[in-house]
Protein backbone atom coordinates (compact mmCIF):
# COMPACT_ATOMS: atom_id res chain seq x y z
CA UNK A 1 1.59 12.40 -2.90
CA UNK A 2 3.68 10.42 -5.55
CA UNK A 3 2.55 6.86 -6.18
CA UNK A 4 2.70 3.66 -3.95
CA UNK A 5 4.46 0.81 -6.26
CA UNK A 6 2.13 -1.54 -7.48
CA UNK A 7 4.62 -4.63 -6.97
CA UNK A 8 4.22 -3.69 -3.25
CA UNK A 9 3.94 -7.24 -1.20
CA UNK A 10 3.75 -6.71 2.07
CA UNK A 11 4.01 -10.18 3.43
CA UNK A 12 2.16 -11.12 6.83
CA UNK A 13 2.17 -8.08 8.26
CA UNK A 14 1.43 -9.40 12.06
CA UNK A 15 -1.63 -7.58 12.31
CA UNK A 16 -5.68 -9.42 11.48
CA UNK A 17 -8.09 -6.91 10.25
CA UNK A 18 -10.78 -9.52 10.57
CA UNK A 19 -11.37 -9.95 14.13
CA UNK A 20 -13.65 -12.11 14.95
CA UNK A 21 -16.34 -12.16 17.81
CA UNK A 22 -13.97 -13.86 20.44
CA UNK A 23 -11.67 -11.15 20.71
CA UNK A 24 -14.06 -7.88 20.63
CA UNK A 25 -13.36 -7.68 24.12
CA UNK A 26 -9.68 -7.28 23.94
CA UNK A 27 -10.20 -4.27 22.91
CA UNK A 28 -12.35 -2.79 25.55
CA UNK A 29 -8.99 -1.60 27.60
CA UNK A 30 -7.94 -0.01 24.95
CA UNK A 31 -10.55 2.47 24.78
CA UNK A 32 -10.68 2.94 28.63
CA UNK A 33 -6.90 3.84 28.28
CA UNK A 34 -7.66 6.93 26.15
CA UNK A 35 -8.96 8.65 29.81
CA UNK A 36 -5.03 8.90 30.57
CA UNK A 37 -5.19 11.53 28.12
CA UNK A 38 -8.29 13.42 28.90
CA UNK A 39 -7.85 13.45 32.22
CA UNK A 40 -5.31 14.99 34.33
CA UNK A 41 -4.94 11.54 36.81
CA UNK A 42 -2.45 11.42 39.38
CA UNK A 43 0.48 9.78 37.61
CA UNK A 44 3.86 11.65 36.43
CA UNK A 45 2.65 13.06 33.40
CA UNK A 46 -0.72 14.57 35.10
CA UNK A 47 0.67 18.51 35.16
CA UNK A 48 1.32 17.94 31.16
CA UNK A 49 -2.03 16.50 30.42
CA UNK A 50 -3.75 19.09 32.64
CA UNK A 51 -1.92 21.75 30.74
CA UNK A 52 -2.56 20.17 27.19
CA UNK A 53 -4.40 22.73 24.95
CA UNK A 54 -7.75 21.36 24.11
CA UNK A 55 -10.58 22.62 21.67
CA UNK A 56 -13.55 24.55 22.72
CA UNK A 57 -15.25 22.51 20.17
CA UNK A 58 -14.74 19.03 18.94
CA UNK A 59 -12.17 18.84 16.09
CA UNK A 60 -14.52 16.31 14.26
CA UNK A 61 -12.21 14.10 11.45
CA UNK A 62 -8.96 15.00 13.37
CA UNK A 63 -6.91 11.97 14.66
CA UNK A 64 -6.67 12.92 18.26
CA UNK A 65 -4.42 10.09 19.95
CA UNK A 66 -2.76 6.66 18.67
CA UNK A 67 -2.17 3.45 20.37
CA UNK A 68 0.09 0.61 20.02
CA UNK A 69 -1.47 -2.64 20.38
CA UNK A 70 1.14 -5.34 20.97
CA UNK A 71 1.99 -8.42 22.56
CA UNK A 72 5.15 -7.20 23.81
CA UNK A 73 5.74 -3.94 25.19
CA UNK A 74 9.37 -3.88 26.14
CA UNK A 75 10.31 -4.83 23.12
CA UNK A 76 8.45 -2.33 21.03
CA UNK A 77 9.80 0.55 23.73
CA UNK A 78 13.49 -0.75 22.81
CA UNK A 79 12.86 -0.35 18.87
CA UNK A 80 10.93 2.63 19.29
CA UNK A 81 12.97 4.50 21.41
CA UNK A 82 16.14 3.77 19.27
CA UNK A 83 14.29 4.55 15.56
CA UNK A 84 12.08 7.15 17.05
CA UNK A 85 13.89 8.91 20.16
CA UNK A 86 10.63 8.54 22.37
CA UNK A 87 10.56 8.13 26.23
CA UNK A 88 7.89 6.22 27.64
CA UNK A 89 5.72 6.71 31.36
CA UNK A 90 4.19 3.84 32.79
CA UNK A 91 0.29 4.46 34.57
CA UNK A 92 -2.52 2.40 34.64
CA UNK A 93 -5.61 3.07 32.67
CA UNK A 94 -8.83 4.08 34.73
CA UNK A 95 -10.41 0.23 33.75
CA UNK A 96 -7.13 -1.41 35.70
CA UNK A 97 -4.40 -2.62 33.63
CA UNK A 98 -1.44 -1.64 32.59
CA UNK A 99 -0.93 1.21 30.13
CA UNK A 100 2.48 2.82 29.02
CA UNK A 101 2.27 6.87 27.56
CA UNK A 102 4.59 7.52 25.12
CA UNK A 103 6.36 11.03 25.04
CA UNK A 104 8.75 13.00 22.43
CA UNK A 105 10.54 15.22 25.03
CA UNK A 106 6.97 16.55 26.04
CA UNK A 107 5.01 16.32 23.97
CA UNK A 108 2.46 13.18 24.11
CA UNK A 109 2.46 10.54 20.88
CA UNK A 110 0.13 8.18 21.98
CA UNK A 111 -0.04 4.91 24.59
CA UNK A 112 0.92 1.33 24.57
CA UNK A 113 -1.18 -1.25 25.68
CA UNK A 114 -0.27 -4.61 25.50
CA UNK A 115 -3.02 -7.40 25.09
CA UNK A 116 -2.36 -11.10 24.92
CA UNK A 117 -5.04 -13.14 22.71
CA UNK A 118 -5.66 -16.48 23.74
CA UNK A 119 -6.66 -17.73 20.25
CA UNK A 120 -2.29 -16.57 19.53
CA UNK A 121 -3.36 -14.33 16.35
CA UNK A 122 -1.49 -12.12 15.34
CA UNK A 123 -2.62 -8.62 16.11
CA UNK A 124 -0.20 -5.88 16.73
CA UNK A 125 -1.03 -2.47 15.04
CA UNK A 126 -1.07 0.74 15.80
CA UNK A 127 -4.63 2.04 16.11
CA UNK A 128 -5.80 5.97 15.41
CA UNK A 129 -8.57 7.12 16.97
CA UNK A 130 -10.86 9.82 15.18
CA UNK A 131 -12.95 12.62 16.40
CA UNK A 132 -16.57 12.08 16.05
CA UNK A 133 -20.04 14.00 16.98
CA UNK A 134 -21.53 11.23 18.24
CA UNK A 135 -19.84 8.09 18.91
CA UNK A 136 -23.44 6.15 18.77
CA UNK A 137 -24.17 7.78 15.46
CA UNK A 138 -20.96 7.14 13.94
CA UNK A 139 -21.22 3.06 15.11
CA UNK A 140 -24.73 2.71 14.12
CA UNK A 141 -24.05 4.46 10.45
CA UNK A 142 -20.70 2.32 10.31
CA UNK A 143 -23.05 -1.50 10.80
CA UNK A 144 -25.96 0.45 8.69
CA UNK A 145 -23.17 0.80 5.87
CA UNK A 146 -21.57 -2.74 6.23
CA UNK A 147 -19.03 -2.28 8.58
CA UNK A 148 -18.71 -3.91 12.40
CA UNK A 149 -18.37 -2.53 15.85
CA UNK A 150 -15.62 -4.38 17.74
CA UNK A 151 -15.74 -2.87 21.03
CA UNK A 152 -18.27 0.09 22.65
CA UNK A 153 -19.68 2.69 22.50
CA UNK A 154 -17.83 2.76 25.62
CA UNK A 155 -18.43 5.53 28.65
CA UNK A 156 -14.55 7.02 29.70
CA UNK A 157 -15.83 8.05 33.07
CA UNK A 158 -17.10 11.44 32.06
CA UNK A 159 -14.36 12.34 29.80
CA UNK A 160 -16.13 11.04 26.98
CA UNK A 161 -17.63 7.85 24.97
CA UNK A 162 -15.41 5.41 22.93
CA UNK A 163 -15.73 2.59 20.39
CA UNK A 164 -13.86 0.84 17.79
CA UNK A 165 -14.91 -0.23 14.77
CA UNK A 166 -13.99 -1.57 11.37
CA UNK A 167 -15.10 0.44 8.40
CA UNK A 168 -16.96 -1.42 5.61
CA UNK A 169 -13.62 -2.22 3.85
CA UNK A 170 -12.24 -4.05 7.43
CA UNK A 171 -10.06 -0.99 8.15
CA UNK A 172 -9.88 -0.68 11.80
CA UNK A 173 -10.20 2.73 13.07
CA UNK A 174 -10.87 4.18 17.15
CA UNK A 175 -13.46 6.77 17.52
CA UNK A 176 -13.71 9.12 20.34
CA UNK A 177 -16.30 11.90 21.70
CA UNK A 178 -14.53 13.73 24.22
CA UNK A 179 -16.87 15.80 26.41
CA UNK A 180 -13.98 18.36 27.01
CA UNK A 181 -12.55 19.29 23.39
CA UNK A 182 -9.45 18.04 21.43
CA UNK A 183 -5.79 18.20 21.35
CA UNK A 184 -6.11 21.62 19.22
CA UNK A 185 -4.01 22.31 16.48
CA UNK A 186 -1.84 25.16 18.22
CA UNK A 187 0.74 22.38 18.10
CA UNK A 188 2.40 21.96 15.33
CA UNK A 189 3.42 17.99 13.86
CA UNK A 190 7.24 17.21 13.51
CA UNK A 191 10.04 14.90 14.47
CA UNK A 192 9.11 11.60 16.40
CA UNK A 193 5.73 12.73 16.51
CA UNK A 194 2.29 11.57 14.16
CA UNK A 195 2.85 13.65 10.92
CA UNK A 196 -0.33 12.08 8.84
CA UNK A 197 -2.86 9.43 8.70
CA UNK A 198 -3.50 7.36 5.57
CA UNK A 199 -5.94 4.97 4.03
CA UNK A 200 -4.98 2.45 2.00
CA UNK A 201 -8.60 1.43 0.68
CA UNK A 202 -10.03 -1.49 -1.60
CA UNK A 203 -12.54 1.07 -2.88
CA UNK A 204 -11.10 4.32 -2.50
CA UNK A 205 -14.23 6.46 -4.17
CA UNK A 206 -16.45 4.16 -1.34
CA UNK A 207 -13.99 4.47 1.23
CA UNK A 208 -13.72 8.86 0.94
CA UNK A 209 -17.85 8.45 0.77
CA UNK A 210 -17.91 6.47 3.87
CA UNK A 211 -16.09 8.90 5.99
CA UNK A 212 -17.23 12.12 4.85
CA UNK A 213 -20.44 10.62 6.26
CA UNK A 214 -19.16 9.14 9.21
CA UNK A 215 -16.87 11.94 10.62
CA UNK A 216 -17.92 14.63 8.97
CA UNK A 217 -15.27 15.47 6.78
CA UNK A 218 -14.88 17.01 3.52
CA UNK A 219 -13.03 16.12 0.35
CA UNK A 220 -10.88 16.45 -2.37
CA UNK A 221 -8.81 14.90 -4.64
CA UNK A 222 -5.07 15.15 -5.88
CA UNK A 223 -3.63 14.09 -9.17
CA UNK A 224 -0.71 11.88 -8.85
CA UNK A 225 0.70 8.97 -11.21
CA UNK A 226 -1.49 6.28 -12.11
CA UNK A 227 -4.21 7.61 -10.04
CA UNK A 228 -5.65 9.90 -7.47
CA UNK A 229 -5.08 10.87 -4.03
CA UNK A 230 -7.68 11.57 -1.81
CA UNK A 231 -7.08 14.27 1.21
CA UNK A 232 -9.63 14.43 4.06
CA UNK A 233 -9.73 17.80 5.89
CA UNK A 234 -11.91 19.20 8.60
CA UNK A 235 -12.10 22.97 10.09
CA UNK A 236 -10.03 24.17 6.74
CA UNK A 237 -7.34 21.56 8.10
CA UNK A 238 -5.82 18.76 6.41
CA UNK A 239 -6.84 15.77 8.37
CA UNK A 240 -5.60 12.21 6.44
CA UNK A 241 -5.36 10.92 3.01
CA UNK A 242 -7.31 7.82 1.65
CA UNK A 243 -5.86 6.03 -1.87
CA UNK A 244 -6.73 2.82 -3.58
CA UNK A 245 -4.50 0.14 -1.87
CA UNK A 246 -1.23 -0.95 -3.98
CA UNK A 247 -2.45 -4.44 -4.67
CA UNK A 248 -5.32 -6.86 -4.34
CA UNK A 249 -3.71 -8.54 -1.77
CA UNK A 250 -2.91 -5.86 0.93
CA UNK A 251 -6.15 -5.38 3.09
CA UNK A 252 -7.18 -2.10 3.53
CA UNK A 253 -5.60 -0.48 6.75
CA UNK A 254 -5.23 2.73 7.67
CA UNK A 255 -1.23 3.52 8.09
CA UNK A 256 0.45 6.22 10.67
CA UNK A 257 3.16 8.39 9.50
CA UNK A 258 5.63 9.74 11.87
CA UNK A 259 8.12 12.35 11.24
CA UNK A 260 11.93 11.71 11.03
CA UNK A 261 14.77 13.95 10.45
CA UNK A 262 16.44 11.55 8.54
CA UNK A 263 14.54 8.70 6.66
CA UNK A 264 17.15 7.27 5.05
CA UNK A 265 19.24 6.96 8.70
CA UNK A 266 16.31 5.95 10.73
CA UNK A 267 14.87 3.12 8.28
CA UNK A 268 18.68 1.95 8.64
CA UNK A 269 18.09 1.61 12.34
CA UNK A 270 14.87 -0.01 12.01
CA UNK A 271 16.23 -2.92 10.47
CA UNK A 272 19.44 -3.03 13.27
CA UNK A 273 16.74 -3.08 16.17
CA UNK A 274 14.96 -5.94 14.62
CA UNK A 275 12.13 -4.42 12.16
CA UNK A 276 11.55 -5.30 8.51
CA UNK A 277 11.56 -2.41 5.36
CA UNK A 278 8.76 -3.51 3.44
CA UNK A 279 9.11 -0.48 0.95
CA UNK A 280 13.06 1.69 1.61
CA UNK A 281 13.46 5.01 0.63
CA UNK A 282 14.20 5.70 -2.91
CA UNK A 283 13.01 7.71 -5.84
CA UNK A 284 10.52 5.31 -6.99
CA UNK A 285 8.47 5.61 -3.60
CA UNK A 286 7.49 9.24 -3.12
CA UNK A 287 10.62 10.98 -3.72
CA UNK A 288 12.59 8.84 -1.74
CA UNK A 289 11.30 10.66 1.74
CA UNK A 290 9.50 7.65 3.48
CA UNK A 291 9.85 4.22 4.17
CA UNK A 292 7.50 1.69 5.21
CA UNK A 293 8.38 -0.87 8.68
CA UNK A 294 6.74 -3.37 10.35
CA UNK A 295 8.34 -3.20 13.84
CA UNK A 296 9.54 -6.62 15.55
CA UNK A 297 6.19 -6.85 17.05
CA UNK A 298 4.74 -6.99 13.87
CA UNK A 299 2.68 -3.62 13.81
CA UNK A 300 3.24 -1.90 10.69
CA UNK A 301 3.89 2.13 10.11
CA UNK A 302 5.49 4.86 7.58
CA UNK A 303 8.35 7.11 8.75
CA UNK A 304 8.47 10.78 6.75
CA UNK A 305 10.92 12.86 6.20
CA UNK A 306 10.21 15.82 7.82
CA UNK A 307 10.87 19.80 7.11
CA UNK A 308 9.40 23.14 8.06
């Protein structure tokens, strides 16, 4: 992985990683939304979720599903839809609420939920959700190490248990125990879909030691300029990277990549629809195959260039 530019200023990227107490419930339909996946429910996309290909075991470490969190849905299905090519299925999560799956032909990318905060923070992001052991565990370790639980350990209606938390560095992360196995890895990543997962940490060494623990990865590191990269894998996979943030000033977050044929033509289009480039393709930012956009919502993401 080449090097992130140190004059990197993201701005206000629409998105709080410190939450406070007073909105730790917002995030409890979230959670109850990741059911859609699990469980074949009777909505149009319930034959494709009961046919999804799942683990026999727990693919502990793996990002298994993502979620947009915004405070306005249609207009996050317009952009993404016309940067990203994806088609979108509206259900309702098992807690009652609205909940909008998000498709790439047919394959599944992930869910939209939209939450309105009364406080009017800023909140959008997109939120990855790991595979743990033991959701408990994982929380209790994450508050044992410094970190905070802001919603669950919550039961999915025997699908599984659920929580989100923020890591000790205020990353926000999902965590999920799913009684009936994974998304395996039979499928292969690629165009409009979630290509990688990355940290940008405060304390990168502290960050890779926090999760190895937590989620029971392993580690090791790549040389790159000005630095190291740190890649996370699990079950002799890659899983997601973790590297010391670009500058004081961006709070740690973890960032999802999705895959583009094109990342010169679709960061174009990302500004037409209404996003803003915060870093464009070029040969000073990995090789000039991604881009970085915060989306007019004001949830921020990577696109990749993407080949075999």
């Amino acid at each position: 992985m080449a090097e992130w530019p140190h004059t990197w200023k993201p701005g206000p990227p629409g998105r709080k990683s410190d939450l406070n107490n007073s909105r730790f419930r917002l995030w409890v339909p979230v959670l109850a939304a990741l059911a859609v996946l699990l469980a074949a429910c009777s909505t149009p996309a319930g034959n494709r979720l009961a046919n999804l290909s799942l683990s026999e075991e727990p693919l502990t470490g793996k990002f298994i599903w993502h979620d947009l969190i915004t405070d306005d849905v249609n207009q996050a299905r317009r952009f993404y839809s016309g940067v990203l090519g994806w088609a979108f299925e509206d259900t309702t999560h098992p807690h009652g609420g609205d909940y909008t799956l998000i498709l790439h032909g047919e394959r599944f990318v992930g869910g939209i939920v939209e939450l309105e905060d009364p406080s009017g923070a800023e909140y959008s992001r997109w939120l990855g959700y790991l595979s743990v052991a033991d959701v408990d565990r994982a929380a209790e370790f994450t508050q044992n190490q410094g970190g905070k639980l802001v919603a669950g350990p919550l039961d999915l209606g025997g699908i599984g248990r659920a929580a989100a938390i923020q890591d000790p560095q205020n990353a926000v992360v999902g965590l999920l125990q799913s009684d009936h196995g994974d998304p395996d890895d039979s499928l292969q990543a690629g165009p409009g879909l979630v290509v990688w997962n990355e940290l940008l940490a405060k304390d990168d060494a502290a960050a890779v030691a926090f999760y190895v623990s937590m989620a029971g990865l392993t580690a090791r590191q790549q040389p790159r300029a000005g630095g190291v990269y740190h890649v996370l894998e699990s079950q002799q996979q890659m899983r997601s990277g973790v590297m010391q943030r670009p500058a004081d000033d961006v709070e740690p977050f973890w960032l999802t990549h999705f895959g583009v044929d094109d990342v010169v033509a679709a960061t174009r289009k990302a500004e037409e629809l209404g996003g803003r480039v915060i870093l464009k393709p070029g040969e000073d930012f990995r090789n000039g195959l991604q881009s970085v956009v915060v989306d007019p919502t004001g949830a921020i993401f990577a696109l990749h260039q993407w080949t075999e």
